[in-house]
PDB file of N, CA and C in Angstrom:
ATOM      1  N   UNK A   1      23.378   7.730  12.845  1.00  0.00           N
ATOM      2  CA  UNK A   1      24.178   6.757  12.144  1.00  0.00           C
ATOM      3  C   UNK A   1      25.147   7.473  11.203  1.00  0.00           C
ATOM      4  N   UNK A   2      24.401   8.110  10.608  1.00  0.00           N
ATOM      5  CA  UNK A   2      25.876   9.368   9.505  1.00  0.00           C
ATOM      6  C   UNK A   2      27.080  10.092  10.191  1.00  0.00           C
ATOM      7  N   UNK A   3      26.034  10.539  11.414  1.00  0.00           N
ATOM      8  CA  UNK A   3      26.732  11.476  12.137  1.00  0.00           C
ATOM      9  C   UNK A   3      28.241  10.121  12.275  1.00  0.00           C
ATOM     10  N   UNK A   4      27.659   9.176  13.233  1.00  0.00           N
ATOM     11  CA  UNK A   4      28.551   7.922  13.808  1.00  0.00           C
ATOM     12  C   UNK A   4      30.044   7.536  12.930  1.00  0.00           C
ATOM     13  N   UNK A   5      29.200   7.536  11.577  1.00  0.00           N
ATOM     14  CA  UNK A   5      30.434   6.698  10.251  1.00  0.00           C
ATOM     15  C   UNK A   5      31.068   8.448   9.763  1.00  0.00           C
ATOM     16  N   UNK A   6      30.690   9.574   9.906  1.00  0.00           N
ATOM     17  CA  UNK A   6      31.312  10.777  10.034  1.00  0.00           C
ATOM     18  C   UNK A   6      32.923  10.758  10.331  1.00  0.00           C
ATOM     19  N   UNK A   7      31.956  10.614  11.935  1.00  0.00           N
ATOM     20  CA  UNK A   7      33.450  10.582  12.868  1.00  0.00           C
ATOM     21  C   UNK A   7      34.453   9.149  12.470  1.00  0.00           C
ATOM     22  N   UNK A   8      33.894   8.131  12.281  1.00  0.00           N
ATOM     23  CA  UNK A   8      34.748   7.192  12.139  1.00  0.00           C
ATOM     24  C   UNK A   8      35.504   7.544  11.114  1.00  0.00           C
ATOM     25  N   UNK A   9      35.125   8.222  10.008  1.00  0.00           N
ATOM     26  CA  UNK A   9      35.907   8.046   9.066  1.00  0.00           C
ATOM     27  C   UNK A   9      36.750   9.478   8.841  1.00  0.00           C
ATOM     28  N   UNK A  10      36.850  10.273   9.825  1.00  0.00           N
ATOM     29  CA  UNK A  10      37.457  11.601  10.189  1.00  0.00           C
ATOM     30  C   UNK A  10      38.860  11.093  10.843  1.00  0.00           C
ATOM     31  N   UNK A  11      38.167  10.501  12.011  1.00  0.00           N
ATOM     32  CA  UNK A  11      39.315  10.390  13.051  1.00  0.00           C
ATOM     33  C   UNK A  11      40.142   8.728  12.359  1.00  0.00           C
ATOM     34  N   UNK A  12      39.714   8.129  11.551  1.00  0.00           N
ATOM     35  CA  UNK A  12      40.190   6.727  11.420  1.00  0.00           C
ATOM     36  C   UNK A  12      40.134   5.559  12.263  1.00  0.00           C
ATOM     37  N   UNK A  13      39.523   5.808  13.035  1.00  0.00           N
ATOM     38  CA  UNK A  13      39.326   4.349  14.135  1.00  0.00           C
ATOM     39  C   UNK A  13      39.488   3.082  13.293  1.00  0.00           C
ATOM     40  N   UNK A  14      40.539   2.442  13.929  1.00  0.00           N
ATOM     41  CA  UNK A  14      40.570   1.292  13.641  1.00  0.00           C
ATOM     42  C   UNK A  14      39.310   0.449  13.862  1.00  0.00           C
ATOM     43  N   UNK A  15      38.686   0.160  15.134  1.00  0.00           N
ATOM     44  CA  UNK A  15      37.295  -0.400  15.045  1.00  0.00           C
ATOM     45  C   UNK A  15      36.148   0.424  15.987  1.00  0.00           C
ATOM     46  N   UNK A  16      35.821   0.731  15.939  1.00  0.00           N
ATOM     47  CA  UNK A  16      34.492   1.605  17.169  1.00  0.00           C
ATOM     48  C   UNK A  16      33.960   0.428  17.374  1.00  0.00           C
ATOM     49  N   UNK A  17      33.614   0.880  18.842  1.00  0.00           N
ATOM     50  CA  UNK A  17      33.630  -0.349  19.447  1.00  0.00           C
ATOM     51  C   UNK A  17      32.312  -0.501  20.108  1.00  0.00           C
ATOM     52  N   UNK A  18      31.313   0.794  19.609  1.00  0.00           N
ATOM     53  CA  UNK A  18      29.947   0.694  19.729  1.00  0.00           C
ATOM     54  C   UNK A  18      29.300   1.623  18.748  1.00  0.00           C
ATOM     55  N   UNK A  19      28.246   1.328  18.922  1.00  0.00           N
ATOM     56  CA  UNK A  19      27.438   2.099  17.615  1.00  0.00           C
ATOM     57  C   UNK A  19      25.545   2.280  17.944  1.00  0.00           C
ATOM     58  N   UNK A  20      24.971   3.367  18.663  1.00  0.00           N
ATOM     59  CA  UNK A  20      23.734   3.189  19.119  1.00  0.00           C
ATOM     60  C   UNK A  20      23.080   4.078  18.291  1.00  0.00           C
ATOM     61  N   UNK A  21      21.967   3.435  17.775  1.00  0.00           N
ATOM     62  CA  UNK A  21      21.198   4.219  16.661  1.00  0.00           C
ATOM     63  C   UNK A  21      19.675   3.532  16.995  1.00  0.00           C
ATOM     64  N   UNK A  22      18.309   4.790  16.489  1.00  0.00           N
ATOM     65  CA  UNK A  22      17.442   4.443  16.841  1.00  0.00           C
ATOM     66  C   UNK A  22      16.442   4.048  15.195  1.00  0.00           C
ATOM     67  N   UNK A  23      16.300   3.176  14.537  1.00  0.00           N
ATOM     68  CA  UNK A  23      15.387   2.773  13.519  1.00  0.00           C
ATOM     69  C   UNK A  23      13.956   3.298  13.612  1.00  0.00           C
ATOM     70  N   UNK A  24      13.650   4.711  13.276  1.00  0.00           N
ATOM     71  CA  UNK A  24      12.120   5.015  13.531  1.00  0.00           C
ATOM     72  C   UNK A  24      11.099   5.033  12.229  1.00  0.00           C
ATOM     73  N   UNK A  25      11.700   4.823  11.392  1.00  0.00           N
ATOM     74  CA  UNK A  25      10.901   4.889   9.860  1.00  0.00           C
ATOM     75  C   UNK A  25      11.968   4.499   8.909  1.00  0.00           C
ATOM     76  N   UNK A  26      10.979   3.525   8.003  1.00  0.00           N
ATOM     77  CA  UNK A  26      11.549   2.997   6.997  1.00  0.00           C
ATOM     78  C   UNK A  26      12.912   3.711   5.863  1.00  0.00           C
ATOM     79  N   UNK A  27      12.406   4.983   5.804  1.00  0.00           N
ATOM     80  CA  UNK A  27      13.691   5.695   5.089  1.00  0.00           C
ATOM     81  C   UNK A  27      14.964   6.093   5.742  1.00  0.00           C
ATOM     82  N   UNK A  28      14.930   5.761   7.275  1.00  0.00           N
ATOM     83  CA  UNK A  28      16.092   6.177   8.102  1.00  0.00           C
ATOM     84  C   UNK A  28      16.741   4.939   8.788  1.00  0.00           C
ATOM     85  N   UNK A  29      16.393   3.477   7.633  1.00  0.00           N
ATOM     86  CA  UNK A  29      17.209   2.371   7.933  1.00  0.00           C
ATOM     87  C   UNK A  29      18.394   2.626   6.838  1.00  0.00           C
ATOM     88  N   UNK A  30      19.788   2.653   8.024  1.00  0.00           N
ATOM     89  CA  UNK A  30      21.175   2.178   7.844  1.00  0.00           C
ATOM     90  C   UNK A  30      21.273   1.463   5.998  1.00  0.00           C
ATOM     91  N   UNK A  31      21.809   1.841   5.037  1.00  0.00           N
ATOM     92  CA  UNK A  31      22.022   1.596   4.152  1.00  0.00           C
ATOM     93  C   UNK A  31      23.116   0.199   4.524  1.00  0.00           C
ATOM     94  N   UNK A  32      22.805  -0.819   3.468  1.00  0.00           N
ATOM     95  CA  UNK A  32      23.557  -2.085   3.898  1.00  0.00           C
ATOM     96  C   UNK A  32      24.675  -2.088   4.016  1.00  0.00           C
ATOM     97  N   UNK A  33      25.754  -1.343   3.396  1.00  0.00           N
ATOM     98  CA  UNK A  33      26.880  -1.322   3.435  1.00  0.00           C
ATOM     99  C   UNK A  33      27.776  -0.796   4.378  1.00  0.00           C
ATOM    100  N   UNK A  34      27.047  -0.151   5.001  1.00  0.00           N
ATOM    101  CA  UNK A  34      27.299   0.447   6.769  1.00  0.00           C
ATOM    102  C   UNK A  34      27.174  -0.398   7.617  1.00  0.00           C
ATOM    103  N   UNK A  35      25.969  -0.712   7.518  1.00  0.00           N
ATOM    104  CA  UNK A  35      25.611  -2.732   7.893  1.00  0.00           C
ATOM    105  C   UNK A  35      26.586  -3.571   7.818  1.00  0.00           C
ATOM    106  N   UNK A  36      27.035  -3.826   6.365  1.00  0.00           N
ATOM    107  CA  UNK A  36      28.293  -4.638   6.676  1.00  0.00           C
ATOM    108  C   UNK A  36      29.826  -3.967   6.537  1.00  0.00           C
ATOM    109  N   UNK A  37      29.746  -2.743   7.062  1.00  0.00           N
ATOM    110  CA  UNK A  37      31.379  -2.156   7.313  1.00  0.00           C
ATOM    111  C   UNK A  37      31.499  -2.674   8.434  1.00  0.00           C
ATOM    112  N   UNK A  38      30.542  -3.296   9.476  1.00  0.00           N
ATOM    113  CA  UNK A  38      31.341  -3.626  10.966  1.00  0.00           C
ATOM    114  C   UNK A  38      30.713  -4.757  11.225  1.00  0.00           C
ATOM    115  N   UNK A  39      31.428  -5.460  11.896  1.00  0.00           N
ATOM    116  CA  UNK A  39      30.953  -6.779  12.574  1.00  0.00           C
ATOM    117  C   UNK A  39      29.422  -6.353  13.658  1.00  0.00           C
ATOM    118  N   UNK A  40      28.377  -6.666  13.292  1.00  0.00           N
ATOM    119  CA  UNK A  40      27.183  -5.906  14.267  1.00  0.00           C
ATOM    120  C   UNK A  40      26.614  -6.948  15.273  1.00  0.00           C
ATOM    121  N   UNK A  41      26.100  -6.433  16.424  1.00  0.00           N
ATOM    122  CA  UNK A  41      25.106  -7.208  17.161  1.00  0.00           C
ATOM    123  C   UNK A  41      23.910  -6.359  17.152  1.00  0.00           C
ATOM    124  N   UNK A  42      22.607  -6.564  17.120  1.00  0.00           N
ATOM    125  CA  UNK A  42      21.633  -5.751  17.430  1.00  0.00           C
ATOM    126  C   UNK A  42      21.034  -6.126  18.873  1.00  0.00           C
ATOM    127  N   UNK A  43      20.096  -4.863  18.870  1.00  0.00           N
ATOM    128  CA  UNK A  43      19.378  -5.306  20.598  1.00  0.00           C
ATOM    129  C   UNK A  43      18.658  -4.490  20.105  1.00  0.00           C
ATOM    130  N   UNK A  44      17.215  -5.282  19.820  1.00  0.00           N
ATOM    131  CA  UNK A  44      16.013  -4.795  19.953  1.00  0.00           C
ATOM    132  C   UNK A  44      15.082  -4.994  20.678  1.00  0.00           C
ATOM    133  N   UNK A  45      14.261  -3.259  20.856  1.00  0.00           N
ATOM    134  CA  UNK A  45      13.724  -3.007  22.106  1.00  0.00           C
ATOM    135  C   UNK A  45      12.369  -2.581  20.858  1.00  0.00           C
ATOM    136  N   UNK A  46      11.359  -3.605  21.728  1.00  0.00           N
ATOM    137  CA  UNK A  46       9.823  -3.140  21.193  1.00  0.00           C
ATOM    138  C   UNK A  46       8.901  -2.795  22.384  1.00  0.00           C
ATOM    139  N   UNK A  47       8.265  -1.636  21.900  1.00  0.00           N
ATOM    140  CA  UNK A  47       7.234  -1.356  23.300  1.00  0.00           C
ATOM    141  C   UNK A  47       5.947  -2.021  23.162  1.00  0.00           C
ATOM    142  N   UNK A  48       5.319  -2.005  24.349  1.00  0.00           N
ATOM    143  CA  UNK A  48       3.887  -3.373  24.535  1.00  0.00           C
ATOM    144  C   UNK A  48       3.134  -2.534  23.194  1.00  0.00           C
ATOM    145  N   UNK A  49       2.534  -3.157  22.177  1.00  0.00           N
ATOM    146  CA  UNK A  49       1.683  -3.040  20.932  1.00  0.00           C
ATOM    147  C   UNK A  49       0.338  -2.298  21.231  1.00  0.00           C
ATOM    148  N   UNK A  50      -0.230  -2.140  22.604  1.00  0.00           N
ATOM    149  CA  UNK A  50      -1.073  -1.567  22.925  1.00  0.00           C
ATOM    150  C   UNK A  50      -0.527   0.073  23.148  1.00  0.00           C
ATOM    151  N   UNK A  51       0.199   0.063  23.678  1.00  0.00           N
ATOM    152  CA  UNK A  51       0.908   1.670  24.217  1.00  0.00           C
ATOM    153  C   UNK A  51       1.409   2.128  22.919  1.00  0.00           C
ATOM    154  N   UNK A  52       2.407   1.433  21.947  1.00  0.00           N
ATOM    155  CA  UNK A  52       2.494   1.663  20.545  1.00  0.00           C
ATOM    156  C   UNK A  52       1.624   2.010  19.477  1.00  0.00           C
ATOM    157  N   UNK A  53       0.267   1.966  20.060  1.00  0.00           N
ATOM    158  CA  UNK A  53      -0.871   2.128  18.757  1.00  0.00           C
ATOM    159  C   UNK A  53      -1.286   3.292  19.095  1.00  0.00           C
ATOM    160  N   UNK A  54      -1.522   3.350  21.085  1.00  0.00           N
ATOM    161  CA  UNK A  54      -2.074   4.475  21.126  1.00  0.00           C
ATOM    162  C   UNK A  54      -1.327   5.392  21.279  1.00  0.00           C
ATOM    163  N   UNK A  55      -0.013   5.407  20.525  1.00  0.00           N
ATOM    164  CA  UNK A  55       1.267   6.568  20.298  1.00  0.00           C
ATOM    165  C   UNK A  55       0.866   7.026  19.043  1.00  0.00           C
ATOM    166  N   UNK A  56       0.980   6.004  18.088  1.00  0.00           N
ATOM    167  CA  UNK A  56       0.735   6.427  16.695  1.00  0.00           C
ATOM    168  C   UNK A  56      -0.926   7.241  16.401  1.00  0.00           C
ATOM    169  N   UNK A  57      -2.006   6.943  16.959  1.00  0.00           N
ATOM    170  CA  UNK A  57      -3.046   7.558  16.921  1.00  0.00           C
ATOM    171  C   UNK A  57      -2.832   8.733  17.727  1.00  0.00           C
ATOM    172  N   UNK A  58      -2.024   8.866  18.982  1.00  0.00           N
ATOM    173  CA  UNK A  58      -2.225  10.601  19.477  1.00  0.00           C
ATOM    174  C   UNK A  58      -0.909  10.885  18.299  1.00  0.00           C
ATOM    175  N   UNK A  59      -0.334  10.993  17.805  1.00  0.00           N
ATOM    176  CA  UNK A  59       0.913  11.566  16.809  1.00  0.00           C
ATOM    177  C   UNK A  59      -0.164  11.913  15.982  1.00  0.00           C
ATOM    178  N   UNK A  60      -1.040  10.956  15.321  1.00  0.00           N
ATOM    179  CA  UNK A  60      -2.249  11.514  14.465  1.00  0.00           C
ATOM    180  C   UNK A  60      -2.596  12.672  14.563  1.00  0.00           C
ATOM    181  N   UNK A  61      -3.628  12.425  15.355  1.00  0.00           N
ATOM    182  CA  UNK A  61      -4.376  13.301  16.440  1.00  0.00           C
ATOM    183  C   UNK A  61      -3.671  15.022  16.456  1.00  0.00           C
ATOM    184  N   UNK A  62      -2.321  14.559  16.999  1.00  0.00           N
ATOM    185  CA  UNK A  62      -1.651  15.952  17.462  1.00  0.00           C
ATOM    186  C   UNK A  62      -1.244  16.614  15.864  1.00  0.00           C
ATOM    187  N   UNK A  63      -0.983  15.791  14.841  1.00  0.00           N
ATOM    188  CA  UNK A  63      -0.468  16.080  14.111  1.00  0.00           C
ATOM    189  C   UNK A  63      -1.533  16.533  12.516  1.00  0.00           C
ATOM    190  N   UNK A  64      -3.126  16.482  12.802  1.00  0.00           N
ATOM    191  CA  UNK A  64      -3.972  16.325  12.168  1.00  0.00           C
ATOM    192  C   UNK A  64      -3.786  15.187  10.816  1.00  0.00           C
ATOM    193  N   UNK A  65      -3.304  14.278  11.253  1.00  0.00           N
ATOM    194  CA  UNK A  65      -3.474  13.356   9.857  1.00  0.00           C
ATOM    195  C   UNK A  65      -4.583  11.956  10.441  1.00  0.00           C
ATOM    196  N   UNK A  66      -5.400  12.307   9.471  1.00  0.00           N
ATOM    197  CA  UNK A  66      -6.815  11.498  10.220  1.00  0.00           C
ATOM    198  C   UNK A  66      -6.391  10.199  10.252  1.00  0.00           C
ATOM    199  N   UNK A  67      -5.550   9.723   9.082  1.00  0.00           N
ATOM    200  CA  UNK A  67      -5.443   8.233   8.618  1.00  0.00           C
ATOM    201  C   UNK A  67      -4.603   7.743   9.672  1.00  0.00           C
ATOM    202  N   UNK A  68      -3.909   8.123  10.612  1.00  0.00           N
ATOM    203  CA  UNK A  68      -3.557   7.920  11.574  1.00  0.00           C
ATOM    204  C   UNK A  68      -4.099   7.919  13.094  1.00  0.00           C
ATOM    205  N   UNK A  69      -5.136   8.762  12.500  1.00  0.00           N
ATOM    206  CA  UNK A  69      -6.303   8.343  13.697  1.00  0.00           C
ATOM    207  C   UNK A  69      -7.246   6.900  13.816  1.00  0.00           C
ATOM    208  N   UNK A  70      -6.935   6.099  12.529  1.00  0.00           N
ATOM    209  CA  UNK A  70      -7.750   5.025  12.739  1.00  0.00           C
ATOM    210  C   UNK A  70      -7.072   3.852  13.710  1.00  0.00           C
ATOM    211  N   UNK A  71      -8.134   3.400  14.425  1.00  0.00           N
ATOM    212  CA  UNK A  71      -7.282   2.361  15.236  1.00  0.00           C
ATOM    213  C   UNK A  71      -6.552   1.172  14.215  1.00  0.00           C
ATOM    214  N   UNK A  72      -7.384   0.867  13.052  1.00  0.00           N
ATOM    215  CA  UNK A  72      -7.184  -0.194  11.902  1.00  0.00           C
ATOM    216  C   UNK A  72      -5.762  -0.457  11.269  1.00  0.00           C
ATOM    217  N   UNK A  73      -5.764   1.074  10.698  1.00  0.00           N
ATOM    218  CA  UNK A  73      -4.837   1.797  10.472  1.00  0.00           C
ATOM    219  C   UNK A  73      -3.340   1.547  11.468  1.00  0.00           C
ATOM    220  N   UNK A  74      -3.679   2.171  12.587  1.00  0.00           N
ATOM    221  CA  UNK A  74      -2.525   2.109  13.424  1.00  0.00           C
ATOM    222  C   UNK A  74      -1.754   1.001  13.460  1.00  0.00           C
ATOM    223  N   UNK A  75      -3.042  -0.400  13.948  1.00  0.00           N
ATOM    224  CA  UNK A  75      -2.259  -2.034  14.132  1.00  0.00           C
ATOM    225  C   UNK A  75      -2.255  -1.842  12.718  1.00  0.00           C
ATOM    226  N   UNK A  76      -2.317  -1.715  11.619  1.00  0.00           N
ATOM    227  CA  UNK A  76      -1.242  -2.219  10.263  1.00  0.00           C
ATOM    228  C   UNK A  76      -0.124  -2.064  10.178  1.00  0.00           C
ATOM    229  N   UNK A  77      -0.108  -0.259  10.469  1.00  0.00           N
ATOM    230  CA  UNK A  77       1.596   0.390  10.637  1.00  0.00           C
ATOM    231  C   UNK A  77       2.157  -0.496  11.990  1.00  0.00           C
ATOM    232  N   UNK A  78       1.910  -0.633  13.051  1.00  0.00           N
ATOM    233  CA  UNK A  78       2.687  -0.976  14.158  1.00  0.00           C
ATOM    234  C   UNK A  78       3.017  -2.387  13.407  1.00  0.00           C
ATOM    235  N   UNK A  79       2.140  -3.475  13.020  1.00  0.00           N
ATOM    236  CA  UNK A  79       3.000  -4.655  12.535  1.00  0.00           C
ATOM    237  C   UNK A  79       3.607  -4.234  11.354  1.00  0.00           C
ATOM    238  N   UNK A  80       3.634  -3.368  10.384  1.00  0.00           N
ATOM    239  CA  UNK A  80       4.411  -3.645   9.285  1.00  0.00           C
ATOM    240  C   UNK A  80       5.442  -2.987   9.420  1.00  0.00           C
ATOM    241  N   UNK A  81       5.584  -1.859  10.775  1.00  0.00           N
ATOM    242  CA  UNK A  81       7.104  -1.895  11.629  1.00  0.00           C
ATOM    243  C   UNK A  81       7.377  -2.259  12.423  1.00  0.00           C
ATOM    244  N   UNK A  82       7.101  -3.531  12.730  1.00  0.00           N
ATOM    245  CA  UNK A  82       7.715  -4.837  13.031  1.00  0.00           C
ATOM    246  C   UNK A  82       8.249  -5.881  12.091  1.00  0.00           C
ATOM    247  N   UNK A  83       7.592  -6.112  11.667  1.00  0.00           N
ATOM    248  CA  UNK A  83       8.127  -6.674  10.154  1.00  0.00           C
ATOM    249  C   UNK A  83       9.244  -5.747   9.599  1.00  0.00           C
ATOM    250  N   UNK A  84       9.617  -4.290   9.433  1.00  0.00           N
ATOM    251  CA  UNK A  84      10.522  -4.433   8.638  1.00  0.00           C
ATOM    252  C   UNK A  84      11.469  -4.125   9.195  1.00  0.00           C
ATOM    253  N   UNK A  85      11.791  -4.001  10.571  1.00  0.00           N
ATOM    254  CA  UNK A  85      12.617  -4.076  11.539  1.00  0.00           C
ATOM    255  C   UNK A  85      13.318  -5.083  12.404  1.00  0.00           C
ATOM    256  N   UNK A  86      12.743  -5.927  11.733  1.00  0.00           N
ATOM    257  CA  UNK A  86      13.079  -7.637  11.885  1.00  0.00           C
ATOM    258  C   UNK A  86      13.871  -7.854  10.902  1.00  0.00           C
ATOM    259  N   UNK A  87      13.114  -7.378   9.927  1.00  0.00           N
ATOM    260  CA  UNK A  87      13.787  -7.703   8.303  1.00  0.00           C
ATOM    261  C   UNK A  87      15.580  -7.051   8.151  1.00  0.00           C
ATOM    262  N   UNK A  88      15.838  -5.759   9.183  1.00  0.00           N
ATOM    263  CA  UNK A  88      17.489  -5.032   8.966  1.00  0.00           C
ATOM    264  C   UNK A  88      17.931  -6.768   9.777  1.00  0.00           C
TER     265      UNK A  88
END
């Protein structure tokens, strides 16, 4: 997304006429005002909640952070990034 408003604002584009960015954690959502520099559509893509949990528990796993090994754990984070990815 930086990289994206970089170039826009290098080269001057009157409007870019697409903009693909991936929302993976709460601190790497689009600041609002980037949000509203362009007229936006979104298209969101969620993967089945089962394959999503057992992503976040092997990331655990691979990554030794236990608290991410809990299944409990996992469905909290997977809905409360859903929730705040609804919420941009």
């Amino acid at each position: 997304m930086r990289l994206r408003l970089q170039t826009y604002k290098e080269f001057k584009w009157e409007q870019p006429r697409f903009l693909q960015d991936k929302v993976l954690h709460d601190h790497y959502t689009p600041p609002l005002e980037v949000l509203r520099a362009f007229p936006t559509k979104s298209i969101l893509f969620i993967r089945e909640p089962i394959e999503s949990i057992k992503s976040i528990i092997a990331m655990g796993r691979k990554n030794g952070n236990q608290v991410y090994e809990s299944s409990s754990f996992a469905c909290d984070h997977y809905c409360s990034r859903i929730e705040d990815i609804i919420a941009i």
